[in-house]
N, C-alpha and C. Protein backbone atom coordinates (compact mmCIF):
# COMPACT_ATOMS: atom_id res chain seq x y z
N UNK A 1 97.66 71.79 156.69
CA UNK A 1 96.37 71.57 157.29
C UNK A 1 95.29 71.38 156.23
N UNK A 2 95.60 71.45 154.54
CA UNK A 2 94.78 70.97 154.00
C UNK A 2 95.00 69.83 153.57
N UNK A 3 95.50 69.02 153.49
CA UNK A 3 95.73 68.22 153.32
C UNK A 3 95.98 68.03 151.77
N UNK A 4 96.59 68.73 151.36
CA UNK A 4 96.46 68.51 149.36
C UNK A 4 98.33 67.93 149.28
N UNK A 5 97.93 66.68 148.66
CA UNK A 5 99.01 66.07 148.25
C UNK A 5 100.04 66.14 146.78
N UNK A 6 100.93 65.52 146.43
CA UNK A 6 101.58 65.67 145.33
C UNK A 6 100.54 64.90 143.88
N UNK A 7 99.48 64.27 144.46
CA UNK A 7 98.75 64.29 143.11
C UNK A 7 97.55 65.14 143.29
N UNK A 8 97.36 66.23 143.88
CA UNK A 8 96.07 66.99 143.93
C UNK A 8 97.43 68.37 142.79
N UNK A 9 98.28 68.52 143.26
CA UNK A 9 99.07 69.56 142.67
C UNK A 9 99.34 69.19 141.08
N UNK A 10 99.72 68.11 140.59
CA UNK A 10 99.76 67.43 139.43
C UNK A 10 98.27 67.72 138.58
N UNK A 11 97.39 67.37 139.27
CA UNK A 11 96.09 67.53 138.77
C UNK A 11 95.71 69.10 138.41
N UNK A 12 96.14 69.46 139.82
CA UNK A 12 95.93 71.32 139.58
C UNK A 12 96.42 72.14 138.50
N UNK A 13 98.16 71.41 138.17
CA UNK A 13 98.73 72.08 137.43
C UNK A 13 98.72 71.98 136.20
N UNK A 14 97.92 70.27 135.68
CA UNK A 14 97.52 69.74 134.25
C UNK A 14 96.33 70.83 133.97
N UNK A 15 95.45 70.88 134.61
CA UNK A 15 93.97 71.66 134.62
C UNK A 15 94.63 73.28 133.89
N UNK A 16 95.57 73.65 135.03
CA UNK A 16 95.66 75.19 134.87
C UNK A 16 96.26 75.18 133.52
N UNK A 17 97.16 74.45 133.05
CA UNK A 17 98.10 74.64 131.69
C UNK A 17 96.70 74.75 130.53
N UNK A 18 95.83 73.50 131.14
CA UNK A 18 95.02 73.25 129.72
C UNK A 18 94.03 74.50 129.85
N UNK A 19 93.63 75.12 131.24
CA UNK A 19 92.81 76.38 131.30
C UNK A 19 93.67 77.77 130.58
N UNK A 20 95.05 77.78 130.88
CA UNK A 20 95.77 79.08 130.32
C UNK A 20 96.31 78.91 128.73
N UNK A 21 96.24 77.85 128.26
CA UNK A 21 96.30 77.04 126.81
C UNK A 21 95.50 78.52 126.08
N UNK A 22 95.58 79.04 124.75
CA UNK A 22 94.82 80.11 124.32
C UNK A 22 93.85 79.08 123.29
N UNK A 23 92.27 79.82 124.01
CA UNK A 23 91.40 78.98 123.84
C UNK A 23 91.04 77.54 124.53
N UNK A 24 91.22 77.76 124.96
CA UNK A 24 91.79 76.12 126.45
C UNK A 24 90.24 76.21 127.05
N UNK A 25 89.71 74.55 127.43
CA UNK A 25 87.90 74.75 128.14
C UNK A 25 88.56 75.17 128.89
N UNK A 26 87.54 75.57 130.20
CA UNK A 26 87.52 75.66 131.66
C UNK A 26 86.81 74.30 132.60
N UNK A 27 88.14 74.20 132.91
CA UNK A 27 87.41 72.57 133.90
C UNK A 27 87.66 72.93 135.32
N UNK A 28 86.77 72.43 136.11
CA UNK A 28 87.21 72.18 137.65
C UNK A 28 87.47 71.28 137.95
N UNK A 29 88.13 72.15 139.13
CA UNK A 29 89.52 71.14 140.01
C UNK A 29 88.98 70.44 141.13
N UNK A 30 88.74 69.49 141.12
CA UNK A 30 88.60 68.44 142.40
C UNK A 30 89.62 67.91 143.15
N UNK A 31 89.94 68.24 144.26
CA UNK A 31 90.99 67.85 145.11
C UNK A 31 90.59 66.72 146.27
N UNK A 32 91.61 66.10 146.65
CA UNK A 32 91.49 64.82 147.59
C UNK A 32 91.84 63.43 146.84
N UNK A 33 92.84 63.61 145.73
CA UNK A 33 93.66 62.39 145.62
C UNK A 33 94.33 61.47 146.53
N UNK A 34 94.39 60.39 146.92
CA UNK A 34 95.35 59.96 147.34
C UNK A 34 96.96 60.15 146.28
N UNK A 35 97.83 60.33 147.21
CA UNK A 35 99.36 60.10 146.56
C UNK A 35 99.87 58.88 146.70
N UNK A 36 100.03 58.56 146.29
CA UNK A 36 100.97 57.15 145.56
C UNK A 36 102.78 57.15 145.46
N UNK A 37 103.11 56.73 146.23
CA UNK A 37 104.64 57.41 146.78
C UNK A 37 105.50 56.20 145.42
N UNK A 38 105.79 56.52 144.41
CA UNK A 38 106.46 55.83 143.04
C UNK A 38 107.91 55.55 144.13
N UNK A 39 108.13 54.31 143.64
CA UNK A 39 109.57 54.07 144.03
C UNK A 39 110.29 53.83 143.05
N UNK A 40 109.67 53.85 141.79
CA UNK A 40 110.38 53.07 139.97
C UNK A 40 109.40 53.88 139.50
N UNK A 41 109.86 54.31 138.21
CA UNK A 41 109.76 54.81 136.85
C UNK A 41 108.13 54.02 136.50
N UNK A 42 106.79 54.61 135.62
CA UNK A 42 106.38 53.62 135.34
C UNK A 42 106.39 52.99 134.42
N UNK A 43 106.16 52.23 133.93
CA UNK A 43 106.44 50.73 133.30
C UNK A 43 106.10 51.26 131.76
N UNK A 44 106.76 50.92 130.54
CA UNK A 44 106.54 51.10 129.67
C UNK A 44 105.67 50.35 128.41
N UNK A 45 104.89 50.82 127.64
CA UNK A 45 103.98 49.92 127.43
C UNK A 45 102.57 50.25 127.77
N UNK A 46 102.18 51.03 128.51
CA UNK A 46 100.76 50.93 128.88
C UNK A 46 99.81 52.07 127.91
N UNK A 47 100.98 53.11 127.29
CA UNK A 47 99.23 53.61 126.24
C UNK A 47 99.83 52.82 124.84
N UNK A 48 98.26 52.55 124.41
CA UNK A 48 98.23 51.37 123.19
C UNK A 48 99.37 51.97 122.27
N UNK A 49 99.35 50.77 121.38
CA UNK A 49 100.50 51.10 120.09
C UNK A 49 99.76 52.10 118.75
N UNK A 50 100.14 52.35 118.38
CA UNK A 50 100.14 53.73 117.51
C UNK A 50 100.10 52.65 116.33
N UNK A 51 100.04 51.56 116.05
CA UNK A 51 100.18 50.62 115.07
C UNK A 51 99.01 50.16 115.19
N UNK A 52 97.85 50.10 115.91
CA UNK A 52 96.62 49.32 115.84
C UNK A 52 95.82 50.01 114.92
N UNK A 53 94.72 49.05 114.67
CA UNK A 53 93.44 49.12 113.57
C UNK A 53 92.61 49.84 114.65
N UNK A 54 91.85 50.25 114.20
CA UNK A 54 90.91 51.36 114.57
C UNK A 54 90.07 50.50 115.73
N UNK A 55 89.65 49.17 115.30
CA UNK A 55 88.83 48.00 115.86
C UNK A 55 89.77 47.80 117.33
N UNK A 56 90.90 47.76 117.06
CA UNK A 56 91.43 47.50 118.45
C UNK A 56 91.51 48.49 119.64
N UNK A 57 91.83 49.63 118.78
CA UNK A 57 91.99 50.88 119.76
C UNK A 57 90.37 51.09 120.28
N UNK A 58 89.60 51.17 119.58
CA UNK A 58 88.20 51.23 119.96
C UNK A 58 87.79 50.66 121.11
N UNK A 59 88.54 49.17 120.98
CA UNK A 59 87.95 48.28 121.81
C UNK A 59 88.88 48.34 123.18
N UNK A 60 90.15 48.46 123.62
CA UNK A 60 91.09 48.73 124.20
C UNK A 60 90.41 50.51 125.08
N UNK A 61 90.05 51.43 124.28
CA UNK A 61 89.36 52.44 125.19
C UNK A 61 87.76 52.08 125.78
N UNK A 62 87.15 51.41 124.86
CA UNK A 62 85.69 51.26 125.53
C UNK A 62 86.02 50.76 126.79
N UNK A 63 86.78 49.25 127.08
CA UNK A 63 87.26 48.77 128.07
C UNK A 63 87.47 49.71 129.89
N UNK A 64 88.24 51.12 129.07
CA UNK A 64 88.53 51.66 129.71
C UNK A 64 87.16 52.85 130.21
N UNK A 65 86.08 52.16 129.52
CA UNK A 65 84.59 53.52 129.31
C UNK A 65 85.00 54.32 128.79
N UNK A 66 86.06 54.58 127.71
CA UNK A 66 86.07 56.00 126.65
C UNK A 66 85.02 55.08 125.92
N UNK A 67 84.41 55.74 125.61
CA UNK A 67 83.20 55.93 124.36
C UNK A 67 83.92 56.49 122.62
N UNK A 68 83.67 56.04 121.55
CA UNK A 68 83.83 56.83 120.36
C UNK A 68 84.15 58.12 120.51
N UNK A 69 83.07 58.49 120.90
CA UNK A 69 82.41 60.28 121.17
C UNK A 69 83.60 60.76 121.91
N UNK A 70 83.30 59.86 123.22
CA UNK A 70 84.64 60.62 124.20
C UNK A 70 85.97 60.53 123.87
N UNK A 71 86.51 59.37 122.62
CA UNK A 71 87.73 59.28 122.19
C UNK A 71 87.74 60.34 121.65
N UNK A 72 87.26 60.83 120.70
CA UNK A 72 87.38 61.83 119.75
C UNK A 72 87.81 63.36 120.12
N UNK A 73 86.78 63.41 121.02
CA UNK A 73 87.03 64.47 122.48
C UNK A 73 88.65 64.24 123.23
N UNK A 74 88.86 63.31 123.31
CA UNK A 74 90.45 63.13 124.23
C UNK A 74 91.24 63.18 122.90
N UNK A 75 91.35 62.70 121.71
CA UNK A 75 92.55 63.19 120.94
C UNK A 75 92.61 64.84 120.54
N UNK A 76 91.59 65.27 120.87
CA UNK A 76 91.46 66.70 120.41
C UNK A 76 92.77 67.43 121.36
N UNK A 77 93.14 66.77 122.18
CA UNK A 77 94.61 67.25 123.20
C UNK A 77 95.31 67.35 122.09
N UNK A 78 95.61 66.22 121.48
CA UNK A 78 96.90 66.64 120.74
C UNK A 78 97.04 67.90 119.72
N UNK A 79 95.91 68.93 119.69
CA UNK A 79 95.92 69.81 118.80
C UNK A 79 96.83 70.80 119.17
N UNK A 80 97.18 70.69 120.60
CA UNK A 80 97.94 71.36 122.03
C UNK A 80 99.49 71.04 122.18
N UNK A 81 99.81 69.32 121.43
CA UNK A 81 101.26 68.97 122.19
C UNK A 81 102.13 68.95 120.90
N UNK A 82 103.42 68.02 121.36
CA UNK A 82 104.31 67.61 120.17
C UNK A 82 104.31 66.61 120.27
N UNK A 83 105.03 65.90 119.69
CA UNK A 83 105.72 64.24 120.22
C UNK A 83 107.10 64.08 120.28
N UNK A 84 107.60 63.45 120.85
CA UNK A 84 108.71 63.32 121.03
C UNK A 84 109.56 62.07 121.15
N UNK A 85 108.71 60.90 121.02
CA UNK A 85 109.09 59.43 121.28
C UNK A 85 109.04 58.84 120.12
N UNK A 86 107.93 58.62 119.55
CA UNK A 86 107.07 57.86 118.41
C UNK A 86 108.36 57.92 117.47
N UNK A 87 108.90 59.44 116.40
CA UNK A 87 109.63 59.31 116.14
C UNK A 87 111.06 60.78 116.22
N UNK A 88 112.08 59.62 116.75
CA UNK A 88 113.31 60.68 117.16
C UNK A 88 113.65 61.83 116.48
N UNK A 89 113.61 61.50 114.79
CA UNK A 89 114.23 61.70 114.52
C UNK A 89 113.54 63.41 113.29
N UNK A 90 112.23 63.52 114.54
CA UNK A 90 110.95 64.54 114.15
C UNK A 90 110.88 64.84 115.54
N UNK A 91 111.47 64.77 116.81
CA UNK A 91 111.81 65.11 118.03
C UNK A 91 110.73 66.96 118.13
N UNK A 92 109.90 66.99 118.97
CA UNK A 92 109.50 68.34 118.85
C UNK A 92 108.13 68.59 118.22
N UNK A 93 108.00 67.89 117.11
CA UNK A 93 107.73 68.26 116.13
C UNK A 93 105.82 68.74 116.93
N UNK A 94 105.28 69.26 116.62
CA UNK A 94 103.50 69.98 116.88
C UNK A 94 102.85 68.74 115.64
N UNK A 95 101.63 68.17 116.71
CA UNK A 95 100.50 67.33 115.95
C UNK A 95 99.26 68.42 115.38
N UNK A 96 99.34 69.63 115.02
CA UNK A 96 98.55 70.08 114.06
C UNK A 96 99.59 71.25 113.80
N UNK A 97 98.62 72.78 113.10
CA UNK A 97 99.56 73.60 112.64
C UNK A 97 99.73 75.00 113.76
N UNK A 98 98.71 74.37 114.92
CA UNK A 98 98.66 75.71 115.73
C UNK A 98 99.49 74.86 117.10
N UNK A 99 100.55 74.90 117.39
CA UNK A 99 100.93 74.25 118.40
C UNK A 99 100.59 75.11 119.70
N UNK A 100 100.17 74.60 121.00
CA UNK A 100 100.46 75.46 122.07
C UNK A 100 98.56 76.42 121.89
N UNK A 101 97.88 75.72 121.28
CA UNK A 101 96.65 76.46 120.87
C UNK A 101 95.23 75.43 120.82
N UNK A 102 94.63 75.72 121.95
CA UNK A 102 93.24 74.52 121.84
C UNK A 102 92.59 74.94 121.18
N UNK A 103 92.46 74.37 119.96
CA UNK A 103 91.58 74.61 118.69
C UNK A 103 91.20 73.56 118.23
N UNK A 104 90.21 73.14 117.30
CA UNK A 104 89.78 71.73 116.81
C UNK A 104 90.75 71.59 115.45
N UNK A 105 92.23 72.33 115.02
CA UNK A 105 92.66 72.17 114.03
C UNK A 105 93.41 70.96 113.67
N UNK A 106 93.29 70.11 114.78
CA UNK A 106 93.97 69.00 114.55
C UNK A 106 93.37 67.68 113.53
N UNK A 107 91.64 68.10 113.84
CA UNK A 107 90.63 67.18 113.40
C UNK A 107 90.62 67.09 112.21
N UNK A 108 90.62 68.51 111.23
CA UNK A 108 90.76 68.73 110.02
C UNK A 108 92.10 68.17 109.22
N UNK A 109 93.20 68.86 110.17
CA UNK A 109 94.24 68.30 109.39
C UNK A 109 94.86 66.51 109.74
N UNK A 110 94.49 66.01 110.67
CA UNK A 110 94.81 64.54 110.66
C UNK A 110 93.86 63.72 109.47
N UNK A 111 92.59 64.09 108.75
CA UNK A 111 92.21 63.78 107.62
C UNK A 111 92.83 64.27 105.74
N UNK A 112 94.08 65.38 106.35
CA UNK A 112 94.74 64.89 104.87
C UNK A 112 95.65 63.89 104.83
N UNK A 113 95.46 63.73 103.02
CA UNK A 113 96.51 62.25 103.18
C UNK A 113 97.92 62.14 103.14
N UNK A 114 98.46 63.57 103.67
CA UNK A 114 99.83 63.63 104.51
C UNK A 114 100.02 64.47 105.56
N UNK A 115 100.95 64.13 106.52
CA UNK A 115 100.78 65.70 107.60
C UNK A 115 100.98 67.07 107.26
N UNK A 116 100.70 68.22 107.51
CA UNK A 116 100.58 68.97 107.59
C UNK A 116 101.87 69.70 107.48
N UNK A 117 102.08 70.43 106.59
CA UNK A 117 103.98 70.64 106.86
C UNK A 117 104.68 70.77 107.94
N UNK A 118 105.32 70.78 108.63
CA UNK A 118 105.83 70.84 109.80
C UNK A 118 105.28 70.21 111.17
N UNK A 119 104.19 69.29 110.85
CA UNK A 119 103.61 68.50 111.72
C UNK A 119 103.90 67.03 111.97
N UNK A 120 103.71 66.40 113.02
CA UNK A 120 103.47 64.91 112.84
C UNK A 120 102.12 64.69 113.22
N UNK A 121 101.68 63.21 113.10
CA UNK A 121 100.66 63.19 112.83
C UNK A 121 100.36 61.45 113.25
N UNK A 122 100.19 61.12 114.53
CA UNK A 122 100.34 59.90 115.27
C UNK A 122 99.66 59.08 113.96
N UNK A 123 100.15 57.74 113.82
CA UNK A 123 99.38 56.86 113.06
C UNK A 123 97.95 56.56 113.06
N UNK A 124 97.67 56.13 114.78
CA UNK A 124 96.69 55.73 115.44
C UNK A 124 95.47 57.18 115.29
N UNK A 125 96.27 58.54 115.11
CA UNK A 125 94.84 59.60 115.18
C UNK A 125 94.52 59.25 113.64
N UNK A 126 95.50 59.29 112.50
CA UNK A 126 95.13 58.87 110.77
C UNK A 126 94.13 58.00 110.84
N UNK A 127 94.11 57.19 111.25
CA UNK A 127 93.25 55.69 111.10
C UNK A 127 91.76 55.93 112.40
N UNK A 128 92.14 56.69 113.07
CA UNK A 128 90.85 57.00 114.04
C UNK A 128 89.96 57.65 112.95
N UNK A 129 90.86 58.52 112.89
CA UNK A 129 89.62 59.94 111.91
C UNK A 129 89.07 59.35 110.75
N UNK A 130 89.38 58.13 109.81
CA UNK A 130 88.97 58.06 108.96
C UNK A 130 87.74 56.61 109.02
N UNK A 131 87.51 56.79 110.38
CA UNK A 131 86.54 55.27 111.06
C UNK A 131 85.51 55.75 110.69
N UNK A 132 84.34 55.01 110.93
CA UNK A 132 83.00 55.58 110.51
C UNK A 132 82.10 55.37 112.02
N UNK A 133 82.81 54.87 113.08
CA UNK A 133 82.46 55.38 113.99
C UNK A 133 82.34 56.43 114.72
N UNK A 134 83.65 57.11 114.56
CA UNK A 134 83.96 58.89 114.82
C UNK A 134 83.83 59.67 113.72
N UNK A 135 82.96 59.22 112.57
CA UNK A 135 82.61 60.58 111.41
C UNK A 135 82.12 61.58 111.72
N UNK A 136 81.18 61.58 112.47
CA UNK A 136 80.48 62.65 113.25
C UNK A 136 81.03 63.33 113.63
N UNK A 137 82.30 63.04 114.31
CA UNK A 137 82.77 63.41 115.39
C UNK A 137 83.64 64.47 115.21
N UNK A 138 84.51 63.61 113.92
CA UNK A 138 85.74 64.16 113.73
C UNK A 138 85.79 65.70 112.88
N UNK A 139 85.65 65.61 111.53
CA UNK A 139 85.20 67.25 110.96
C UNK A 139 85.00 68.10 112.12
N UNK A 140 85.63 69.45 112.17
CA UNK A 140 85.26 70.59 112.76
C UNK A 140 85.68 71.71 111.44
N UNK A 141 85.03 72.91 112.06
CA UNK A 141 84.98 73.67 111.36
C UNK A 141 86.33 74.94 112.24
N UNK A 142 86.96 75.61 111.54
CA UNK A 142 87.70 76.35 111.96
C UNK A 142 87.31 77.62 112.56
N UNK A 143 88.03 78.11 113.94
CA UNK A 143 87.04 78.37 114.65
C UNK A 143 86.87 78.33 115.71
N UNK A 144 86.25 77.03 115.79
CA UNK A 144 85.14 76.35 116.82
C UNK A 144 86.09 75.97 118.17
N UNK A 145 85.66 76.03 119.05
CA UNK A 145 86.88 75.91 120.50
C UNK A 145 86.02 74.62 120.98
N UNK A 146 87.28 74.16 121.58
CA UNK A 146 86.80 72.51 121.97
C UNK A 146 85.90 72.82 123.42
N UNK A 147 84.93 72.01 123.41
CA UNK A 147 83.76 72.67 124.82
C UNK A 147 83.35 70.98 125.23
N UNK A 148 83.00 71.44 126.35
CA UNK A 148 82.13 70.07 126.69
C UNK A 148 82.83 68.19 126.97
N UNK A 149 84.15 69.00 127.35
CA UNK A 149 84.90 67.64 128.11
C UNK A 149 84.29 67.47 128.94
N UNK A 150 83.90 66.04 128.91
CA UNK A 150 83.70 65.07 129.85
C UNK A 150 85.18 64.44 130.92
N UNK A 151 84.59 65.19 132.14
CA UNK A 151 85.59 65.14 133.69
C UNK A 151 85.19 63.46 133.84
N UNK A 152 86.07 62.20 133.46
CA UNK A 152 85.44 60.85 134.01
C UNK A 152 87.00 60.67 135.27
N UNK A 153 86.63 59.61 135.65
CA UNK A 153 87.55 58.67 136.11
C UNK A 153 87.91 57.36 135.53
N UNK A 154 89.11 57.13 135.30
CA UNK A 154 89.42 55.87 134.67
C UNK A 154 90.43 55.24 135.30
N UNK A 155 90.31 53.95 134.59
CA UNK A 155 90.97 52.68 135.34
C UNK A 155 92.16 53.11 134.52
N UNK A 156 93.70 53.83 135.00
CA UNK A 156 94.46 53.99 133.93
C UNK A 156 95.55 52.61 133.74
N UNK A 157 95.19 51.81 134.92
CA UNK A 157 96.64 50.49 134.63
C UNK A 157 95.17 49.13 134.78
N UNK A 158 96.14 48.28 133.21
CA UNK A 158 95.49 47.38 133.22
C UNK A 158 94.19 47.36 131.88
């Protein structure tokens, strides 16, 4: 009788991980997705290549209304994950040194000029951080807890 579907629960449960994350913002949950009943896998290919110039990725998120500012703000996730695709054969591996921990430590360490021992370290964040569009942005100080995500909506296909 409430009507909450399989993408209001998806949404709920991305929110709660990144709220119970240690040090994690606090965002609210907006419910009333439509669900989208997948009959196929989706399509591979749709987040940019990890091989682009800073100029492309820039231009490829503005498209999408990420802003500089707000890019900088959305890679700050990865201070949180691993990777597991990019490359196999580093399967696991944590994109800063605090895995499993929302901290801005990713910002600092994707500006040395190798990863971090036991880290990987996407191509595409190397070449972000060292733009002079996100200078501002990027430096944090250790510490500091990531605040002030911007909740948008985006066009995610296409």
């Amino acid at each position: 009788a409430y009507n909450i579907g399989m993408a209001d629960l998806i949404q709920y449960m991305s929110i709660h991980a990144t709220v119970t994350c240690p040090l994690g913002p606090r965002i609210q949950v907006f419910i009333g997705r439509k669900t989208w009943e997948a009959t196929q896998a989706s399509p591979r290919g749709l987040l940019p290549s990890l091989k682009l110039d800073a100029d492309k990725l820039l231009a490829i998120f503005q498209d999408k209304t990420i802003t500089p500012h707000d890019l900088a703000a959305l890679l700050g996730a990865h201070t949180a994950s691993k990777q597991f695709f990019v490359n196999e054969k580093q399967e696991g591996k944590p994109q800063d040194s605090t895995p499993g921990i929302c901290d801005v430590g990713i910002y600092n360490e994707t500006l040395q000029p190798k990863p971090v021992r036991g880290t990987f370290c996407f191509l595409s964040d190397a070449v972000l951080s060292k733009d002079n569009r996100l200078a501002d942005e990027w430096p944090c100080s250790p510490g500091v807890r990531l605040t002030g995500i911007k909740i948008m909506p985006l066009p995610l296909c296409g």
